[in-house]
Structure formats: structure tokens, C-alpha cells
N, C-alpha and C. Protein backbone atom coordinates (compact mmCIF):
# COMPACT_ATOMS: atom_id res chain seq x y z
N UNK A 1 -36.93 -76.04 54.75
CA UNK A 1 -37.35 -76.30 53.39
C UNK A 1 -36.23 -77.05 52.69
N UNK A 2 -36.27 -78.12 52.01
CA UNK A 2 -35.68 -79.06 51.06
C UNK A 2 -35.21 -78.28 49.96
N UNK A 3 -34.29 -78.43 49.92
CA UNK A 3 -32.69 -77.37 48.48
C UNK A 3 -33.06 -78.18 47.33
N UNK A 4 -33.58 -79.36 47.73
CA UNK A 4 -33.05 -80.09 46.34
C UNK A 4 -34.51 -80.23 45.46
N UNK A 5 -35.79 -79.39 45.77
CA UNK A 5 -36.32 -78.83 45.14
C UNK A 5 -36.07 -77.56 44.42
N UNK A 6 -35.36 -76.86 44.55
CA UNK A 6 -34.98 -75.76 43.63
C UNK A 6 -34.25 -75.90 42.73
N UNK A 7 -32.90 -76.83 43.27
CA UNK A 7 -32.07 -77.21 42.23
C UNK A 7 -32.06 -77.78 41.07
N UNK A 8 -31.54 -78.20 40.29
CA UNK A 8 -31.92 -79.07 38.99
C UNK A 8 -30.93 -80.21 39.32
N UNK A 9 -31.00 -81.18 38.85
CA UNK A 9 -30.48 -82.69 39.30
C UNK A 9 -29.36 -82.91 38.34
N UNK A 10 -27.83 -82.86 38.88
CA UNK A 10 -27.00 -83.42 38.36
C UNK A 10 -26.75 -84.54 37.78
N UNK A 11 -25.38 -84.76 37.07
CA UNK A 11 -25.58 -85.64 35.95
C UNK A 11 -25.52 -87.07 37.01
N UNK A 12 -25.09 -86.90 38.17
CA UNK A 12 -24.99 -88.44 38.57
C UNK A 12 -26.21 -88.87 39.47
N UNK A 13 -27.03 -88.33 39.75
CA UNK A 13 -28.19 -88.04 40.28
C UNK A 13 -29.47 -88.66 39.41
N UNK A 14 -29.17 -88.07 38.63
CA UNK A 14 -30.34 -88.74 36.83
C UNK A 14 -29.47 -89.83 36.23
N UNK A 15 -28.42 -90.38 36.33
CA UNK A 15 -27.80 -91.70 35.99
C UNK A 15 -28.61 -92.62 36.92
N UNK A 16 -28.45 -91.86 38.24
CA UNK A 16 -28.88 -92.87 39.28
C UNK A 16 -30.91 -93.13 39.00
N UNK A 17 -31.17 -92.20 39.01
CA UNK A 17 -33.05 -91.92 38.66
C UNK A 17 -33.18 -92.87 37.65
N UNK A 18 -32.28 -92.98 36.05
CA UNK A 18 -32.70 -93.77 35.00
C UNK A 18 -32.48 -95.02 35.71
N UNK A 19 -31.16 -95.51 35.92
CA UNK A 19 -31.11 -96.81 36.69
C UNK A 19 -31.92 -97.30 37.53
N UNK A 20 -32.57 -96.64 38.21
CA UNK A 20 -33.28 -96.75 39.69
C UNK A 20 -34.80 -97.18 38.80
N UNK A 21 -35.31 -96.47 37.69
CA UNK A 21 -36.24 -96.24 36.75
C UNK A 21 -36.19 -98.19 35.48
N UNK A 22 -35.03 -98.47 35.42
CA UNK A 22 -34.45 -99.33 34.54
C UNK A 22 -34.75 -100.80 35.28
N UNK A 23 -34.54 -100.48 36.56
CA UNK A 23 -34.92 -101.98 37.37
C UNK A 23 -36.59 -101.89 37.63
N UNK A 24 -36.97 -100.81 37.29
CA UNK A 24 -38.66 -101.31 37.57
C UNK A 24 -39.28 -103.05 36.61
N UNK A 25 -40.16 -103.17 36.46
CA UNK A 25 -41.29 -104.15 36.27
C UNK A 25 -41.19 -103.05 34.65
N UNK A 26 -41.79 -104.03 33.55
CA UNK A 26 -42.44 -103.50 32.30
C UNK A 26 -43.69 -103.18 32.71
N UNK A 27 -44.08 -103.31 33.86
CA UNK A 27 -46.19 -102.73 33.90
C UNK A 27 -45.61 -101.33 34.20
N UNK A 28 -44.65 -101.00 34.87
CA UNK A 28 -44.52 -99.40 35.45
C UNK A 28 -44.26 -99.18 34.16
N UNK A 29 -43.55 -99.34 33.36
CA UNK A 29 -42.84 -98.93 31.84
C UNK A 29 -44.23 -98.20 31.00
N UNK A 30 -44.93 -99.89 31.03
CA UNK A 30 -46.64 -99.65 30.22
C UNK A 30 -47.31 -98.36 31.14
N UNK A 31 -47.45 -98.22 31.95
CA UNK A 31 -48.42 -97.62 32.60
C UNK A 31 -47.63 -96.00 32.44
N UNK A 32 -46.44 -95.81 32.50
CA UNK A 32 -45.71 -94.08 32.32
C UNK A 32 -46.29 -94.09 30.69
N UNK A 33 -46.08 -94.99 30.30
CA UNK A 33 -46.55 -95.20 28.18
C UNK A 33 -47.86 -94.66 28.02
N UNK A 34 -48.47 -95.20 29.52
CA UNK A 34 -50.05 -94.76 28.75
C UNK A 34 -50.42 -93.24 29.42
N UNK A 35 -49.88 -93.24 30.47
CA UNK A 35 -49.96 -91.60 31.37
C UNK A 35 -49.62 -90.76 30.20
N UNK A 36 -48.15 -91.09 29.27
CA UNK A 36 -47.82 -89.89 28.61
C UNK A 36 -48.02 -90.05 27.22
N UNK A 37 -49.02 -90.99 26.90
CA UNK A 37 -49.93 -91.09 25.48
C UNK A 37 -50.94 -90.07 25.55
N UNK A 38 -51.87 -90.66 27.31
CA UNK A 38 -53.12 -89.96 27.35
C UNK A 38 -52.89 -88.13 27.48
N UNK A 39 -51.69 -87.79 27.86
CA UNK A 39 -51.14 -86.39 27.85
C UNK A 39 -51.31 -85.87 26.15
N UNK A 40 -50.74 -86.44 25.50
CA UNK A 40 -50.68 -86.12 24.42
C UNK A 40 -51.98 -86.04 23.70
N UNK A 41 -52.67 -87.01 24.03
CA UNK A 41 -54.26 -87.13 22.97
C UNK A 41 -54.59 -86.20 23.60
N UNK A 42 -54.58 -85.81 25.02
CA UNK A 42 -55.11 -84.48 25.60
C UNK A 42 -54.47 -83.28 24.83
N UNK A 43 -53.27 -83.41 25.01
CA UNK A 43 -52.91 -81.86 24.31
C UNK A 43 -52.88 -81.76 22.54
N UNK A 44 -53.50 -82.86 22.17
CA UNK A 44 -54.32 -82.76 20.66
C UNK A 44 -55.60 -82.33 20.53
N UNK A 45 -55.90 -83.22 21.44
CA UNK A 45 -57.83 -82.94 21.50
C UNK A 45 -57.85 -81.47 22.20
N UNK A 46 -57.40 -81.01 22.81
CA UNK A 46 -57.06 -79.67 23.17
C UNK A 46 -57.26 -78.52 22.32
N UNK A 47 -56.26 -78.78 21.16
CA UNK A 47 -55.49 -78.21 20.17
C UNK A 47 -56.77 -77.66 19.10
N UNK A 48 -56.77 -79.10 19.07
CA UNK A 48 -58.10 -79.44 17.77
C UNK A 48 -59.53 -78.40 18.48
N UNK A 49 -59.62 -78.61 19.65
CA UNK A 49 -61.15 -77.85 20.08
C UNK A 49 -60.98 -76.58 20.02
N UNK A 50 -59.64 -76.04 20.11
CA UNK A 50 -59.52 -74.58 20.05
C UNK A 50 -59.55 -73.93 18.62
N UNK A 51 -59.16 -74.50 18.09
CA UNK A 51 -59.08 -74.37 16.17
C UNK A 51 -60.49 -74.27 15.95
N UNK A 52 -61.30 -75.18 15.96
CA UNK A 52 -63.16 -75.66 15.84
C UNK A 52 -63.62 -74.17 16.94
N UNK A 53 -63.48 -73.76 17.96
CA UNK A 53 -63.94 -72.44 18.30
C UNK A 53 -63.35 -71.66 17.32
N UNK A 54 -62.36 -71.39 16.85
CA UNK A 54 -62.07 -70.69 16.18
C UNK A 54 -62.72 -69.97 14.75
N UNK A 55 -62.31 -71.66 14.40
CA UNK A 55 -63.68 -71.67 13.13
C UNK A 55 -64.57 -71.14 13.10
N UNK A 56 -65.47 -71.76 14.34
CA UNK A 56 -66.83 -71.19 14.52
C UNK A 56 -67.02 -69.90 14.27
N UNK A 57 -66.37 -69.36 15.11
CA UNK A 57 -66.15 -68.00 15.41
C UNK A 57 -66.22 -66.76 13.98
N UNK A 58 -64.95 -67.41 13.01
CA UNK A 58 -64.93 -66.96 11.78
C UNK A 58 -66.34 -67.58 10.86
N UNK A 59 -66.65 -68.58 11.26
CA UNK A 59 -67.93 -69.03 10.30
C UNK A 59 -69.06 -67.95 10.82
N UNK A 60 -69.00 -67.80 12.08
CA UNK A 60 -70.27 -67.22 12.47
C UNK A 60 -70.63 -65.40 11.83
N UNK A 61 -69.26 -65.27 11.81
CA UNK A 61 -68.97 -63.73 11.51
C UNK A 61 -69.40 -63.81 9.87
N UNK A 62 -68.23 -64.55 9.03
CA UNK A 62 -68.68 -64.58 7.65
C UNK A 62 -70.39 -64.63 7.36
N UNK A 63 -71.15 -65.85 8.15
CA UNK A 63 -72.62 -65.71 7.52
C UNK A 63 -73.15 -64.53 8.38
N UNK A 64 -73.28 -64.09 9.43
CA UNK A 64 -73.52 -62.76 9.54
C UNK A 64 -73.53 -61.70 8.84
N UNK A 65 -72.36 -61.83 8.29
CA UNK A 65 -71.81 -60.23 6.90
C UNK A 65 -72.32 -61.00 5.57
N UNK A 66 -72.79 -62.35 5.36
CA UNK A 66 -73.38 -62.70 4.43
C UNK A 66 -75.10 -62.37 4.45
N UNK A 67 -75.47 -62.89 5.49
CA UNK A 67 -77.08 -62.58 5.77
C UNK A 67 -77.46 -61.18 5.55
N UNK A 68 -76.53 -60.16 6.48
CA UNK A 68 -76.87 -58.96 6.27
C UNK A 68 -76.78 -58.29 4.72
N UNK A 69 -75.78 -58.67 3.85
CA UNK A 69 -75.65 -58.52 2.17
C UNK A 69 -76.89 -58.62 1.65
N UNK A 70 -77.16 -60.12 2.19
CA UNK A 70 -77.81 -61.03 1.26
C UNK A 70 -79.70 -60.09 1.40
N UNK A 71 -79.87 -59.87 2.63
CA UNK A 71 -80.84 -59.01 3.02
C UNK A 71 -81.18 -57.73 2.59
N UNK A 72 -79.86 -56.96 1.89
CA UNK A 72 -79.93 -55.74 1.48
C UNK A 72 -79.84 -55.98 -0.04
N UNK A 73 -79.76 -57.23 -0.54
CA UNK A 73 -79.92 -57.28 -1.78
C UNK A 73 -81.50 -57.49 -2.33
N UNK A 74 -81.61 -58.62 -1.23
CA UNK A 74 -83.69 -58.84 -1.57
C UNK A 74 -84.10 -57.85 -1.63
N UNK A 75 -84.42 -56.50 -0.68
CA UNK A 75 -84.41 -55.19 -0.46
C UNK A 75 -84.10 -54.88 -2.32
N UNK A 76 -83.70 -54.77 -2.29
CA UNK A 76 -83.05 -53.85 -3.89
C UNK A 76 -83.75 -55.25 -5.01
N UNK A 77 -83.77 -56.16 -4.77
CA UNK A 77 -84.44 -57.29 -5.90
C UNK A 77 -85.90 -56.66 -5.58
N UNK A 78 -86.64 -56.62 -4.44
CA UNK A 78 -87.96 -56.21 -4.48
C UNK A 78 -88.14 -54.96 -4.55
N UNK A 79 -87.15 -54.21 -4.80
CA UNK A 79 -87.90 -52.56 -5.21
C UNK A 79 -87.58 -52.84 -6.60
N UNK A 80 -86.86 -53.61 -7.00
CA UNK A 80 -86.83 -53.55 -8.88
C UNK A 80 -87.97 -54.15 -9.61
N UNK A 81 -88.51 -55.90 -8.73
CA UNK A 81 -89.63 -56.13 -9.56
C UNK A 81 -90.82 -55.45 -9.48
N UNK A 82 -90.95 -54.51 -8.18
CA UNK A 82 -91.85 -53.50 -8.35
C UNK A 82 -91.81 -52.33 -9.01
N UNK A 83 -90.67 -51.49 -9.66
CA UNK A 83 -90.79 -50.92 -10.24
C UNK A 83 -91.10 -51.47 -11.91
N UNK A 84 -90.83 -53.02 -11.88
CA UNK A 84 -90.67 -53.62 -13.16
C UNK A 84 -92.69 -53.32 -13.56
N UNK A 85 -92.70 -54.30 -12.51
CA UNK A 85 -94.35 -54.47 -12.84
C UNK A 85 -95.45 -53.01 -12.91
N UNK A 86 -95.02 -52.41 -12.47
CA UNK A 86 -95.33 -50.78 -12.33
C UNK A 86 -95.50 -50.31 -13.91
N UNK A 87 -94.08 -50.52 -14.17
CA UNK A 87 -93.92 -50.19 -16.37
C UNK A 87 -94.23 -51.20 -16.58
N UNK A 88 -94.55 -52.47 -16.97
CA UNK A 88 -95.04 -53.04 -17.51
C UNK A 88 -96.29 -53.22 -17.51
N UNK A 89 -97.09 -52.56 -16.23
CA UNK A 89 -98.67 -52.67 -16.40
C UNK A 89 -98.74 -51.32 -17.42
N UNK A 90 -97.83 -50.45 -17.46
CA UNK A 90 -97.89 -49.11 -18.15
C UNK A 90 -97.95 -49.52 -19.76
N UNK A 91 -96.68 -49.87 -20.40
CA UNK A 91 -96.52 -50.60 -20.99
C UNK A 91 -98.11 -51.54 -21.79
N UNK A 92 -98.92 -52.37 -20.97
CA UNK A 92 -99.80 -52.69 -20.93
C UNK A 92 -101.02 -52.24 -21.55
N UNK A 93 -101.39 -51.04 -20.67
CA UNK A 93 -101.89 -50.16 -21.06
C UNK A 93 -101.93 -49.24 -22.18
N UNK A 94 -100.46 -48.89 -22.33
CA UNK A 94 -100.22 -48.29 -23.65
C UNK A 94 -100.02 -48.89 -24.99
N UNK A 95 -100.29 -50.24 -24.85
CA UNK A 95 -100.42 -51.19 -26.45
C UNK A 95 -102.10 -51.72 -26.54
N UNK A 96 -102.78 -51.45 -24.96
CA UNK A 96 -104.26 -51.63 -25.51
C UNK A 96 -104.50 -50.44 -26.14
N UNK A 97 -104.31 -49.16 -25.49
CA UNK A 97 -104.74 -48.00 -26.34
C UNK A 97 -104.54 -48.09 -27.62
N UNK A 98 -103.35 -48.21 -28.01
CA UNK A 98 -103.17 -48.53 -29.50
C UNK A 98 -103.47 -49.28 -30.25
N UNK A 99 -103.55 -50.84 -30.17
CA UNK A 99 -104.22 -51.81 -30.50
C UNK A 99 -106.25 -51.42 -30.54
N UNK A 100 -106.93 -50.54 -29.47
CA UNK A 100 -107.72 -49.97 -29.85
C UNK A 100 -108.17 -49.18 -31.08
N UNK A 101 -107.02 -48.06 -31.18
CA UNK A 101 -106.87 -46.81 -31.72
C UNK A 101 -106.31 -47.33 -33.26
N UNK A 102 -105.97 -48.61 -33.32
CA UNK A 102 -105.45 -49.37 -34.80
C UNK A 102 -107.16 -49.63 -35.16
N UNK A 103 -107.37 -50.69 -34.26
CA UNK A 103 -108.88 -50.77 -34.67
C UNK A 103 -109.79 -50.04 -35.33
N UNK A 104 -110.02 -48.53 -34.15
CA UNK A 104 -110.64 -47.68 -34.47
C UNK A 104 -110.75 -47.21 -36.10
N UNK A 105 -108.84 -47.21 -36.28
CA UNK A 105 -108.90 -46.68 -37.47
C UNK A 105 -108.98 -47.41 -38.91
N UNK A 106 -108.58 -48.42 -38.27
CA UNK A 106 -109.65 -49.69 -39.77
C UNK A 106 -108.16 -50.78 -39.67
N UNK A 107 -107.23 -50.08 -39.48
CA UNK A 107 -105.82 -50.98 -39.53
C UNK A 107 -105.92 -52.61 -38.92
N UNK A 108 -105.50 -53.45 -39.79
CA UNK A 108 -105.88 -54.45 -39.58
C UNK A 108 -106.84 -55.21 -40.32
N UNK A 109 -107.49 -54.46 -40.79
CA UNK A 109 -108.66 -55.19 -41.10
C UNK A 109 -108.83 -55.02 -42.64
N UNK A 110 -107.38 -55.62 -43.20
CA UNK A 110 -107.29 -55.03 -44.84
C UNK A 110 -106.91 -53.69 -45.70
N UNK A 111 -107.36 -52.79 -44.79
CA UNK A 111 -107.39 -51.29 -45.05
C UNK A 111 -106.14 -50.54 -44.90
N UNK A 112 -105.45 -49.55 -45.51
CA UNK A 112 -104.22 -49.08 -45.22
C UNK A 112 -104.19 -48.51 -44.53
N UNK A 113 -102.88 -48.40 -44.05
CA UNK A 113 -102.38 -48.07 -42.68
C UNK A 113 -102.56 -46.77 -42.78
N UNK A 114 -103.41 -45.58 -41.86
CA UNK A 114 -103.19 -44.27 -42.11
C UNK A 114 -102.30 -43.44 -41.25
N UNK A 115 -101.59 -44.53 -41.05
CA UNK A 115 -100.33 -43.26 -40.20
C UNK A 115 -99.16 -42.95 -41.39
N UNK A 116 -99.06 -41.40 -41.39
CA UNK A 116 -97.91 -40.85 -42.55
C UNK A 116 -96.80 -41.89 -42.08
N UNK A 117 -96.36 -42.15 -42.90
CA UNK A 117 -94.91 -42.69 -43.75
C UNK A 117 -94.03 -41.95 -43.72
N UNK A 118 -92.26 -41.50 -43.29
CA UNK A 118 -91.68 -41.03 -42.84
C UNK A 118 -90.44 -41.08 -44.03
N UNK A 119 -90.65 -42.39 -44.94
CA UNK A 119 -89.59 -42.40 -45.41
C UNK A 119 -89.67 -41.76 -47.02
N UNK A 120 -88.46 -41.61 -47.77
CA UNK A 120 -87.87 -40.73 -48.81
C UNK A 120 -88.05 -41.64 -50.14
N UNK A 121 -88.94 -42.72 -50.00
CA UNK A 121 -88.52 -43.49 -51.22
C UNK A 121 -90.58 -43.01 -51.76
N UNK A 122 -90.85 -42.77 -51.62
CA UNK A 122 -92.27 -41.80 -52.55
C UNK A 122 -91.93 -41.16 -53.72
């Protein structure tokens, strides 16, 4: 087995690698440029997709605990307008009786009102 895979490369060793690296062609230059561009847009676009799961993740949870709210509120909005309409047909009812029972008794129709009077100025 080869040592000089384990080792790390001395300083005259990597003088020699840059030099050795320095006499290439500018296409090898361009082409390491674009190997370790496309590394990078990778380990962005990477970056970025894991954040966007992330998101998701928290978006999905928030409207979940929103839907379920939002569901237990309709729930409570529709037992109120039913109890609304419930008294108000009551309600209803209890101003025809009276509006009858005014009739009946002439009220309205010019004639004085015959319900006693409550107040102190007589």
C-alpha cells in the first residue's frame, strides 16, 4: 500500500503540484473554474432545497393547526346562528301576540292606551 496516501503533502511537494499546475494550458485553468463553480451552485441549490422542505414542512403544520381552529370555530358560528334564529323566531312571535293583543284592545286606533301607567307625575 502507497504511504503517500495517508500523509499530507509537504511544503515542497505542493510548491512542486502549484508549479506543475502553473504550466498547464488556460482550458485546464477554465475547466477546474467550471468543475468548482458547478460544486458550488450545487452546494447552493442544495442548501436552498433543504430550507423550501423545511418551509413546507412548517407551512404544512401551521395550516393544519389553522384548518383545525378554523373548523372548530364554524362549529361554534353555527350553533350561535342557530340559537340566534331560535330567539328571534321567539321574539317574533312574541310582538305578533302583542301587536294582536294592542289591536284587540283598541290601541292604535285613536283610543287610549289601557295599560296602567307606572309613573308619579298623576
Amino acid at each position: 500500500m502507497n504511504s503517500n496516501w495517508t500523509n499530507a503533502m509537504n511544503p515542497m511537494e505542493m510548491a512542486h503540484a502549484i508549479d506543475h499546475a502553473s504550466a498547464m494550458s488556460d482550458r485546464w485553468l477554465f475547466l477546474a473554474a467550471l468543475v468548482v463553480l458547478g460544486l458550488c451552485l450545487a452546494a447552493v441549490g442544495r442548501y436552498f432545497v433543504k430550507q423550501y422542505e423545511k418551509l413546507q414542512a412548517q407551512h404544512q403544520a401551521v395550516m393544519s393547526d389553522f384548518l383545525s381552529k378554523a373548523a372548530g370555530a364554524q362549529a361554534e358560528l353555527v350553533r350561535v346562528v342557530a340559537a340566534n334564529t331560535e330567539a328571534l323566531h321567539g321574539v317574533s312571535v312574541e310582538l305578533r301576540w302583542c301587536k294582536e293583543r294592542n289591536l284587540a284592545a283598541g290601541v292604535g286606533r285613536g283610543l287610549p292606551d289601557p295599560r296602567p301607567t307606572t309613573g308619579g307625575g298623576e
